[in-house]
PDB file of N, CA and C in Angstrom:
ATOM      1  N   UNK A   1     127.729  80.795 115.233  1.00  0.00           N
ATOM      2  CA  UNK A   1     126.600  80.775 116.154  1.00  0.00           C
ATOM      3  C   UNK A   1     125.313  81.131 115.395  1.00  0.00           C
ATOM      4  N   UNK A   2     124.372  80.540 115.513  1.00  0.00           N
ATOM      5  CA  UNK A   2     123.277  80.979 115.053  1.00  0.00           C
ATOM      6  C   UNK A   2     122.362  81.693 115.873  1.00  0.00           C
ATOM      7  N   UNK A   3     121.445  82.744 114.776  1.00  0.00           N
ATOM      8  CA  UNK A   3     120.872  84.155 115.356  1.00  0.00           C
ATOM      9  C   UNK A   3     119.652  83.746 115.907  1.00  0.00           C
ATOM     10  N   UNK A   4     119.357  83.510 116.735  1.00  0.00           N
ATOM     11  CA  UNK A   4     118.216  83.173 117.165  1.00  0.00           C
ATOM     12  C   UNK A   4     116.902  83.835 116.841  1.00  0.00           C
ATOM     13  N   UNK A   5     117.466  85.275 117.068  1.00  0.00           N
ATOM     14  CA  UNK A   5     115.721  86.038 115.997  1.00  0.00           C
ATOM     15  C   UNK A   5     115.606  85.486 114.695  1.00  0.00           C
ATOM     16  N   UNK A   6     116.575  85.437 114.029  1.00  0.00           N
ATOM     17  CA  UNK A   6     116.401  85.108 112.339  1.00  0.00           C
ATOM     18  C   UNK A   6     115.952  83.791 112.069  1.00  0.00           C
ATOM     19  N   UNK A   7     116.376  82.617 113.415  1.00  0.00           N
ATOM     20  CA  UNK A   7     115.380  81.300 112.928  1.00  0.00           C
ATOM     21  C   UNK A   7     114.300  82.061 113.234  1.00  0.00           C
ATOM     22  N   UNK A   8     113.671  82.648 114.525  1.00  0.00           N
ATOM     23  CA  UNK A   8     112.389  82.704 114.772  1.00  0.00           C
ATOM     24  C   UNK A   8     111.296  83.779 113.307  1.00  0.00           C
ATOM     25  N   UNK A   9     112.192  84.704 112.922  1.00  0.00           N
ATOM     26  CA  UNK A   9     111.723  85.285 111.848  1.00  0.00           C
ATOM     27  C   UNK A   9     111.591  84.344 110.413  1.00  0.00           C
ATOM     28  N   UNK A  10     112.136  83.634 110.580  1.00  0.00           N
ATOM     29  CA  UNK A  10     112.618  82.554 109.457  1.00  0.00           C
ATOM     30  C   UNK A  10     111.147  81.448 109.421  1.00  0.00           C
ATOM     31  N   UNK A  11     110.705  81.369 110.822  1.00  0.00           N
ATOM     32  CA  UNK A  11     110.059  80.190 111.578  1.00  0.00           C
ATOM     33  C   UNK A  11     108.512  81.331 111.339  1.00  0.00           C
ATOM     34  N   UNK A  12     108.370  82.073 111.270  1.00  0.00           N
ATOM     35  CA  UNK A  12     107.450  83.354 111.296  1.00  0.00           C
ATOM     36  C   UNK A  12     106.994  83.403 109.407  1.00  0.00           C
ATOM     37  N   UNK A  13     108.187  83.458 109.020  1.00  0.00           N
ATOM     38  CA  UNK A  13     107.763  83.504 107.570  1.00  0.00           C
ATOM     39  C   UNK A  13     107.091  82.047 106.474  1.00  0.00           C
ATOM     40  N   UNK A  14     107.417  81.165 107.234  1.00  0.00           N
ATOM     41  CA  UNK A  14     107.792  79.970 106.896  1.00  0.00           C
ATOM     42  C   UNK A  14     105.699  79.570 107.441  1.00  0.00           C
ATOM     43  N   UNK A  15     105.338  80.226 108.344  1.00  0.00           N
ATOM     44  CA  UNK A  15     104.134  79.661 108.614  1.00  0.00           C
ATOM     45  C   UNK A  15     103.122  80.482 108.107  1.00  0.00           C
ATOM     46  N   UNK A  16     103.205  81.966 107.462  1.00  0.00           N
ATOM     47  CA  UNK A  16     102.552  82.887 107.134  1.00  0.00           C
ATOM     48  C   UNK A  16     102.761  82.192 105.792  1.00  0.00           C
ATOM     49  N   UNK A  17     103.567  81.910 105.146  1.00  0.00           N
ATOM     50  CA  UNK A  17     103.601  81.402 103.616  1.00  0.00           C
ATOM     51  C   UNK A  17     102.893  80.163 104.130  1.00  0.00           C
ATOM     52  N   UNK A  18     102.618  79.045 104.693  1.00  0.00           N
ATOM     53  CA  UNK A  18     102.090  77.985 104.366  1.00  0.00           C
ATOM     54  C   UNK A  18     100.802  78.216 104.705  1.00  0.00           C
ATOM     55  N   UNK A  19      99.882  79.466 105.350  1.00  0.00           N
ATOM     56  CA  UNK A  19      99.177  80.258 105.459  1.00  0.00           C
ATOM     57  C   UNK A  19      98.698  80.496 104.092  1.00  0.00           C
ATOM     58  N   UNK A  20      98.799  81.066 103.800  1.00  0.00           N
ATOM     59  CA  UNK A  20      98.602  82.110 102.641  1.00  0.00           C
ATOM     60  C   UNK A  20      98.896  80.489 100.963  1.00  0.00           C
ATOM     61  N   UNK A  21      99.459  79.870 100.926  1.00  0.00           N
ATOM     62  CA  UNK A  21      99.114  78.472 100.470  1.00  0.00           C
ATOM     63  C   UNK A  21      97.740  78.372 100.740  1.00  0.00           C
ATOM     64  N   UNK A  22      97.831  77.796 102.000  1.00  0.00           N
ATOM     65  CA  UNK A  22      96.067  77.286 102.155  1.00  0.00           C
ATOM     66  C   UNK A  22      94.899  77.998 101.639  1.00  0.00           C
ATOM     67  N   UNK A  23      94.867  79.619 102.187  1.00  0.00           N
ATOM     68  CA  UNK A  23      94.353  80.419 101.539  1.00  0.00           C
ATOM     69  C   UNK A  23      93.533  80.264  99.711  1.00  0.00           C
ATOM     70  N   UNK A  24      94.632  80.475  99.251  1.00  0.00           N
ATOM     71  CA  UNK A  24      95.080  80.106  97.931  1.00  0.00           C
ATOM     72  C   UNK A  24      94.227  78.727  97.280  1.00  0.00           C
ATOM     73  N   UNK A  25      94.555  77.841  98.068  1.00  0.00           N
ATOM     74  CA  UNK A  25      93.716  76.454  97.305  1.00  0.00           C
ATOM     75  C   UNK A  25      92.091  76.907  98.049  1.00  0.00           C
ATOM     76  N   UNK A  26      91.962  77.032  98.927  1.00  0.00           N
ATOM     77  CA  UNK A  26      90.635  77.517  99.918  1.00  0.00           C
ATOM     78  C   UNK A  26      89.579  78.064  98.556  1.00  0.00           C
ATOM     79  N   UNK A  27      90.614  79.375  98.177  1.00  0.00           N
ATOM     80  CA  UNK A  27      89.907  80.377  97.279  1.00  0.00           C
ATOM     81  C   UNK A  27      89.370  79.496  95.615  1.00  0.00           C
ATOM     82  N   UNK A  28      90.173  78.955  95.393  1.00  0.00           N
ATOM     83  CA  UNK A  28      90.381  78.050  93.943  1.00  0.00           C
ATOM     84  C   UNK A  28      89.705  77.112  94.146  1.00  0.00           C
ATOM     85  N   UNK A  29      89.162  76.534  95.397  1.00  0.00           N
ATOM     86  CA  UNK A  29      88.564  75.144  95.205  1.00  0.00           C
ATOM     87  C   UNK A  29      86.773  76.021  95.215  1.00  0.00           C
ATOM     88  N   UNK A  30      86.997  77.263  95.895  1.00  0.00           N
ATOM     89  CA  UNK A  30      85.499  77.770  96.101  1.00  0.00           C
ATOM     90  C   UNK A  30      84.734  78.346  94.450  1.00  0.00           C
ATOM     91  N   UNK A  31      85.986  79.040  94.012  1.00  0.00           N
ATOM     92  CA  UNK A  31      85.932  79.279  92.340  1.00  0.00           C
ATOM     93  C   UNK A  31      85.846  78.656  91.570  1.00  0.00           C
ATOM     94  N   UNK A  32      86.331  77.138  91.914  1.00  0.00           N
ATOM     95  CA  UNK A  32      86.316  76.046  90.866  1.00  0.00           C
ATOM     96  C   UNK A  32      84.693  75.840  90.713  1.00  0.00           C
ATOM     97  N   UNK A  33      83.857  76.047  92.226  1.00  0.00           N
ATOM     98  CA  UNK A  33      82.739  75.251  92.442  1.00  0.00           C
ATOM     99  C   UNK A  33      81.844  75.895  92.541  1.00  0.00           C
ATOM    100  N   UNK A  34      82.021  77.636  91.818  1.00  0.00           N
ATOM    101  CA  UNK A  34      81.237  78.710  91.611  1.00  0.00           C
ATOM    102  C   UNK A  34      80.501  79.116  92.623  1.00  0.00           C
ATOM    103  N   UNK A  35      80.623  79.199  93.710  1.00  0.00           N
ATOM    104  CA  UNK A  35      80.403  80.145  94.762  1.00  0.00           C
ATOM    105  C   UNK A  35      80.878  81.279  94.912  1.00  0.00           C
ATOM    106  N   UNK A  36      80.333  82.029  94.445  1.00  0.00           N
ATOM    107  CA  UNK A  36      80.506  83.355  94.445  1.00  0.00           C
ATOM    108  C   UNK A  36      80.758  84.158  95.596  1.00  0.00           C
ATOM    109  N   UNK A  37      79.719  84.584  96.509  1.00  0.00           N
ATOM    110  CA  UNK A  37      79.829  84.834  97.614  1.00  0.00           C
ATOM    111  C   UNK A  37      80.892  84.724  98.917  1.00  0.00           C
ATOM    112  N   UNK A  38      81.191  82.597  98.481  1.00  0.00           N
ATOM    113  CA  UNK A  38      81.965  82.411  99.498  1.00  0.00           C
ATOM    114  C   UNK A  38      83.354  82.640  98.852  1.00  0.00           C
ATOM    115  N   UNK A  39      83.627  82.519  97.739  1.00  0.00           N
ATOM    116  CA  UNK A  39      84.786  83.220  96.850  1.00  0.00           C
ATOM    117  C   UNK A  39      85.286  84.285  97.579  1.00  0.00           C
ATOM    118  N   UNK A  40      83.989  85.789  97.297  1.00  0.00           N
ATOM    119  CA  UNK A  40      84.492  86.868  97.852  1.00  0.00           C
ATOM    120  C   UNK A  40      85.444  86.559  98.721  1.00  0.00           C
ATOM    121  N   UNK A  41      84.483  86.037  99.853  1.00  0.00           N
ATOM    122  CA  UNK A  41      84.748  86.409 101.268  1.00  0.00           C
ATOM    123  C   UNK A  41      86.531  85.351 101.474  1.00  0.00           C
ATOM    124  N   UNK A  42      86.560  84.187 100.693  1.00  0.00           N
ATOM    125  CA  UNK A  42      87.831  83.934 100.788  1.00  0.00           C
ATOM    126  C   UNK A  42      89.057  84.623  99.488  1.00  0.00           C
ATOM    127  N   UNK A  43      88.562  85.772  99.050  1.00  0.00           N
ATOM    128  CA  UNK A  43      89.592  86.314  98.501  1.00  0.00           C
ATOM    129  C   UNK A  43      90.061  87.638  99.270  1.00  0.00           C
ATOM    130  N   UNK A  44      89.602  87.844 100.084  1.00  0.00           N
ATOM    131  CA  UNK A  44      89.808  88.725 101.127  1.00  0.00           C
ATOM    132  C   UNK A  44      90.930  88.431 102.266  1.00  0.00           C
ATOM    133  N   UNK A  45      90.378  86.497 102.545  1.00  0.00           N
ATOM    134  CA  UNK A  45      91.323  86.301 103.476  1.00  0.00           C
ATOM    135  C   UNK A  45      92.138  85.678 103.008  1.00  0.00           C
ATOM    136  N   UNK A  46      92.456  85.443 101.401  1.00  0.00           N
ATOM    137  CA  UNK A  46      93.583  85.189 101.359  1.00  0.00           C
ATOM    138  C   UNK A  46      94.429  86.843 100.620  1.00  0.00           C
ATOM    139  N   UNK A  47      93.895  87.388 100.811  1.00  0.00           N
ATOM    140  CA  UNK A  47      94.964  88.956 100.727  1.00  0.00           C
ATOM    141  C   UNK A  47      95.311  89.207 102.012  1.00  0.00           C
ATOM    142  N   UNK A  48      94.519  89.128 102.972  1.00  0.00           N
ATOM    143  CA  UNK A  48      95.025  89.319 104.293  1.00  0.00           C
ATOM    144  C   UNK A  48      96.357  87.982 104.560  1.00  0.00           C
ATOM    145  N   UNK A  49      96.352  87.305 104.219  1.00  0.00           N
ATOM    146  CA  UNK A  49      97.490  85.806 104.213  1.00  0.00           C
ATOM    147  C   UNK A  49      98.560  86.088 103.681  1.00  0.00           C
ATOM    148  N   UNK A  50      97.904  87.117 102.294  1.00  0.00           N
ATOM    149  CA  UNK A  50      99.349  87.565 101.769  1.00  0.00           C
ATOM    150  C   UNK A  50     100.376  88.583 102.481  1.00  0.00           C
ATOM    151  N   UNK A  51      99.185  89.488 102.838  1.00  0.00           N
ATOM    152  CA  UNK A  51      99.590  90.629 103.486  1.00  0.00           C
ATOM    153  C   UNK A  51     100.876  90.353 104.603  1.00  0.00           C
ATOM    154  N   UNK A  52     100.482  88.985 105.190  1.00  0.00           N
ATOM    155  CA  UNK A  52     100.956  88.533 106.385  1.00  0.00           C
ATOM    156  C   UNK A  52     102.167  88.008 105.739  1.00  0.00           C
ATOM    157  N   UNK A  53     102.245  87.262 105.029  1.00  0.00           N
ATOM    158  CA  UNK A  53     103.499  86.613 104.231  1.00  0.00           C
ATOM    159  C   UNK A  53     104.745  87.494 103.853  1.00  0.00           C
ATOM    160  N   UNK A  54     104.402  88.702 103.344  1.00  0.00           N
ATOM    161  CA  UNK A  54     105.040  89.743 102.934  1.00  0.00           C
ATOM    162  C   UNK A  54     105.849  90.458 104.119  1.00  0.00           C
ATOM    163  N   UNK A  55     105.226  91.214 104.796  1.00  0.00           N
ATOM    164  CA  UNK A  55     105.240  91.470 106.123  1.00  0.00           C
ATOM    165  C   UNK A  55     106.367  90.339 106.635  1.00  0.00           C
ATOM    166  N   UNK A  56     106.022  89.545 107.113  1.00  0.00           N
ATOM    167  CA  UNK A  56     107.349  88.340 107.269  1.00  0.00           C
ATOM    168  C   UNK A  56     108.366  88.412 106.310  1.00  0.00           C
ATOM    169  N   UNK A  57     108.401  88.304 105.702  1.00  0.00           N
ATOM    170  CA  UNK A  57     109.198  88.114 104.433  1.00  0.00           C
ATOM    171  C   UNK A  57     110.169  89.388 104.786  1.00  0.00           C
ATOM    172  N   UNK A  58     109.356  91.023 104.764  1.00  0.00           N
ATOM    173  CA  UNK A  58     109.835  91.559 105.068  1.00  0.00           C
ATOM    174  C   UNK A  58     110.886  91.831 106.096  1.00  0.00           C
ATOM    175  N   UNK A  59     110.658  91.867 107.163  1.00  0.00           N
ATOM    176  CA  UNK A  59     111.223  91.392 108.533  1.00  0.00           C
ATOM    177  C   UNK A  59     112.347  90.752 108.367  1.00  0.00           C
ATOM    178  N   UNK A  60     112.481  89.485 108.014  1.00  0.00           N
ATOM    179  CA  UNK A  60     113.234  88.951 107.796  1.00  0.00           C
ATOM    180  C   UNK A  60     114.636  89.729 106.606  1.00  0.00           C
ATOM    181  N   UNK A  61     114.267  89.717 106.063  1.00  0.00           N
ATOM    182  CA  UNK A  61     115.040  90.868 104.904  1.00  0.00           C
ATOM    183  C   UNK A  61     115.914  91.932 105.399  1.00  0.00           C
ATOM    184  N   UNK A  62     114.982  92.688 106.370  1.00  0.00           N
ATOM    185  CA  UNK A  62     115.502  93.748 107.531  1.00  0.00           C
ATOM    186  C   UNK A  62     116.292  93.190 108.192  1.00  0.00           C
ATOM    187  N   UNK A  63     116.091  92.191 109.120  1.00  0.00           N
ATOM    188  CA  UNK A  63     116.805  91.621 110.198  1.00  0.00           C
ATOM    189  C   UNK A  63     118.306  91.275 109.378  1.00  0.00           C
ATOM    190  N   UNK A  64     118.624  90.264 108.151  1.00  0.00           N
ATOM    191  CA  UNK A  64     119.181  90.342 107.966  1.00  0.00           C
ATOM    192  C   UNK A  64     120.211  90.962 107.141  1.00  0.00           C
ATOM    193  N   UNK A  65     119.814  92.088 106.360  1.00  0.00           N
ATOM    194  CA  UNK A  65     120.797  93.468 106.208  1.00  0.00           C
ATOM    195  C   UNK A  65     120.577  94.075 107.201  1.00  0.00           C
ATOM    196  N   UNK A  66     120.314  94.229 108.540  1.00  0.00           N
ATOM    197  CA  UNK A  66     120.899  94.947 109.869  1.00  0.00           C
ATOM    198  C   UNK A  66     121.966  94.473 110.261  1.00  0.00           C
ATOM    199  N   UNK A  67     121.616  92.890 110.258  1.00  0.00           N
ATOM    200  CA  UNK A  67     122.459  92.036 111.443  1.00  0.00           C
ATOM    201  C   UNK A  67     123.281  91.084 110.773  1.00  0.00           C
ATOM    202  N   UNK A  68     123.090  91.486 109.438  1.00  0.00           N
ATOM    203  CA  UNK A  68     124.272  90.456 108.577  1.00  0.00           C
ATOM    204  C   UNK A  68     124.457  88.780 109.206  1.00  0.00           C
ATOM    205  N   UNK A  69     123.419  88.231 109.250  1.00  0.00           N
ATOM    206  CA  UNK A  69     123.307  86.880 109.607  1.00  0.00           C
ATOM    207  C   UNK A  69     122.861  86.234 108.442  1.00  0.00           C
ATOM    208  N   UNK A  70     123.373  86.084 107.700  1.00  0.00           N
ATOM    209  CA  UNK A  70     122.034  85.639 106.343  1.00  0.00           C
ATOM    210  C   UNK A  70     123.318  84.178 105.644  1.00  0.00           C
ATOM    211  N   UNK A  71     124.023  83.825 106.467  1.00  0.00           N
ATOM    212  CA  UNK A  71     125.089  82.741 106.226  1.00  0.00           C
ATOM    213  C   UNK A  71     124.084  81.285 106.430  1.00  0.00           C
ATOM    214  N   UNK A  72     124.943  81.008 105.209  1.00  0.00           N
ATOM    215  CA  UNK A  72     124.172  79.230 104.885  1.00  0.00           C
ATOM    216  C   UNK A  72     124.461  78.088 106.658  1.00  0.00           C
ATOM    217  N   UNK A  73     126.021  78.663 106.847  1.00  0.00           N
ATOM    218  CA  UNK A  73     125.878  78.083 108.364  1.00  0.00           C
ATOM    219  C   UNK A  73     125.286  78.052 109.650  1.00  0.00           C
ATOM    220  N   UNK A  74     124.518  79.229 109.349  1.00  0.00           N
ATOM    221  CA  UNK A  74     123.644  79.675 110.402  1.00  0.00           C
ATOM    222  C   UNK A  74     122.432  78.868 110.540  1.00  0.00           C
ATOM    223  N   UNK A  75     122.241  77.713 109.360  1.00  0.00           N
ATOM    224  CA  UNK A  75     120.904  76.774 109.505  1.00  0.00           C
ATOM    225  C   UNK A  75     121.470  75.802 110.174  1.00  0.00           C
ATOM    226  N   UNK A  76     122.625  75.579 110.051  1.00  0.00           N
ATOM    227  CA  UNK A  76     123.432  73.871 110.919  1.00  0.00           C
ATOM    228  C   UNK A  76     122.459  73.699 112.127  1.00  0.00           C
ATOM    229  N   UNK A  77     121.697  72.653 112.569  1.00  0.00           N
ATOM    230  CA  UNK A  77     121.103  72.162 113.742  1.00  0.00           C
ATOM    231  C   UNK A  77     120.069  73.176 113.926  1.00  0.00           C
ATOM    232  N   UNK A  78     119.346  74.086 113.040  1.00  0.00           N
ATOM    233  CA  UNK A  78     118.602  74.602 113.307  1.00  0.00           C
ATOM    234  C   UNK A  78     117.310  73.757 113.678  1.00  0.00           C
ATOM    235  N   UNK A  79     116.696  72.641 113.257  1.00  0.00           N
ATOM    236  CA  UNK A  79     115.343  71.762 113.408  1.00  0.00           C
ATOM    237  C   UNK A  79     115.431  71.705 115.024  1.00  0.00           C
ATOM    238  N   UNK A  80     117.038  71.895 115.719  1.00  0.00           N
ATOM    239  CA  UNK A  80     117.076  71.536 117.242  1.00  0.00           C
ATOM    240  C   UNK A  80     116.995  72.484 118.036  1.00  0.00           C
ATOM    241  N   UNK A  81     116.747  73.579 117.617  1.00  0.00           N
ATOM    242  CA  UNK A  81     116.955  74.733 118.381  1.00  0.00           C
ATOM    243  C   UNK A  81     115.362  75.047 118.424  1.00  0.00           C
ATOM    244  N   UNK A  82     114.998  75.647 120.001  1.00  0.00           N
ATOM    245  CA  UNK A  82     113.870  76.131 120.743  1.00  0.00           C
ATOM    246  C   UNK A  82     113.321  77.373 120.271  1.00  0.00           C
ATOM    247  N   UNK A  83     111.983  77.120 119.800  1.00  0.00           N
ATOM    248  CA  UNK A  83     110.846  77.790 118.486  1.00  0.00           C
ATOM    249  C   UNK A  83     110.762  79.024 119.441  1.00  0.00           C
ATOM    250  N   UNK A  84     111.143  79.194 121.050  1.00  0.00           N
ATOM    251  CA  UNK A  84     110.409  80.640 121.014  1.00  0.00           C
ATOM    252  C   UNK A  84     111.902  81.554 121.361  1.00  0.00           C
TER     253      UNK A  84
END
């Protein structure tokens, strides 16, 4: 059976990392093009992106050394199963 928190934590981490990606090129395309200022201000929000990524990441980690769900079968038909 699959754990339903752990997709949703799974589904949680999975959007804070593609988060924190964007971030990332955001910051590099502003540095590439020497804006300083707007640099700062997007190296800030991409630490806050990270922050968020981690944090998930975390969670997830927890959830599964609590709940020992962390089995490769537990993804079977996961794309079909309901995000909330």
């Amino acid at each position: 059976m699959v754990c339903q928190e752990r997709v949703r934590l799974l589904r949680n981490y999975s959007d804070a990392s593609t988060n924190y990606a964007v971030k990332v090129r955001e910051l590099v395309e502003l540095a590439i093009a020497g804006l300083e200022n707007e640099t700062n201000a997007a190296r800030r929000l991409c630490r806050a992106a990270w922050d968020s990524a981690e944090g998930s990441r975390l969670a997830l980690s927890r959830h599964e050394a609590d709940h020992t769900c962390d089995r490769v079968g537990d993804f079977r038909g996961v794309e079909d199963l309901d995000p909330s």
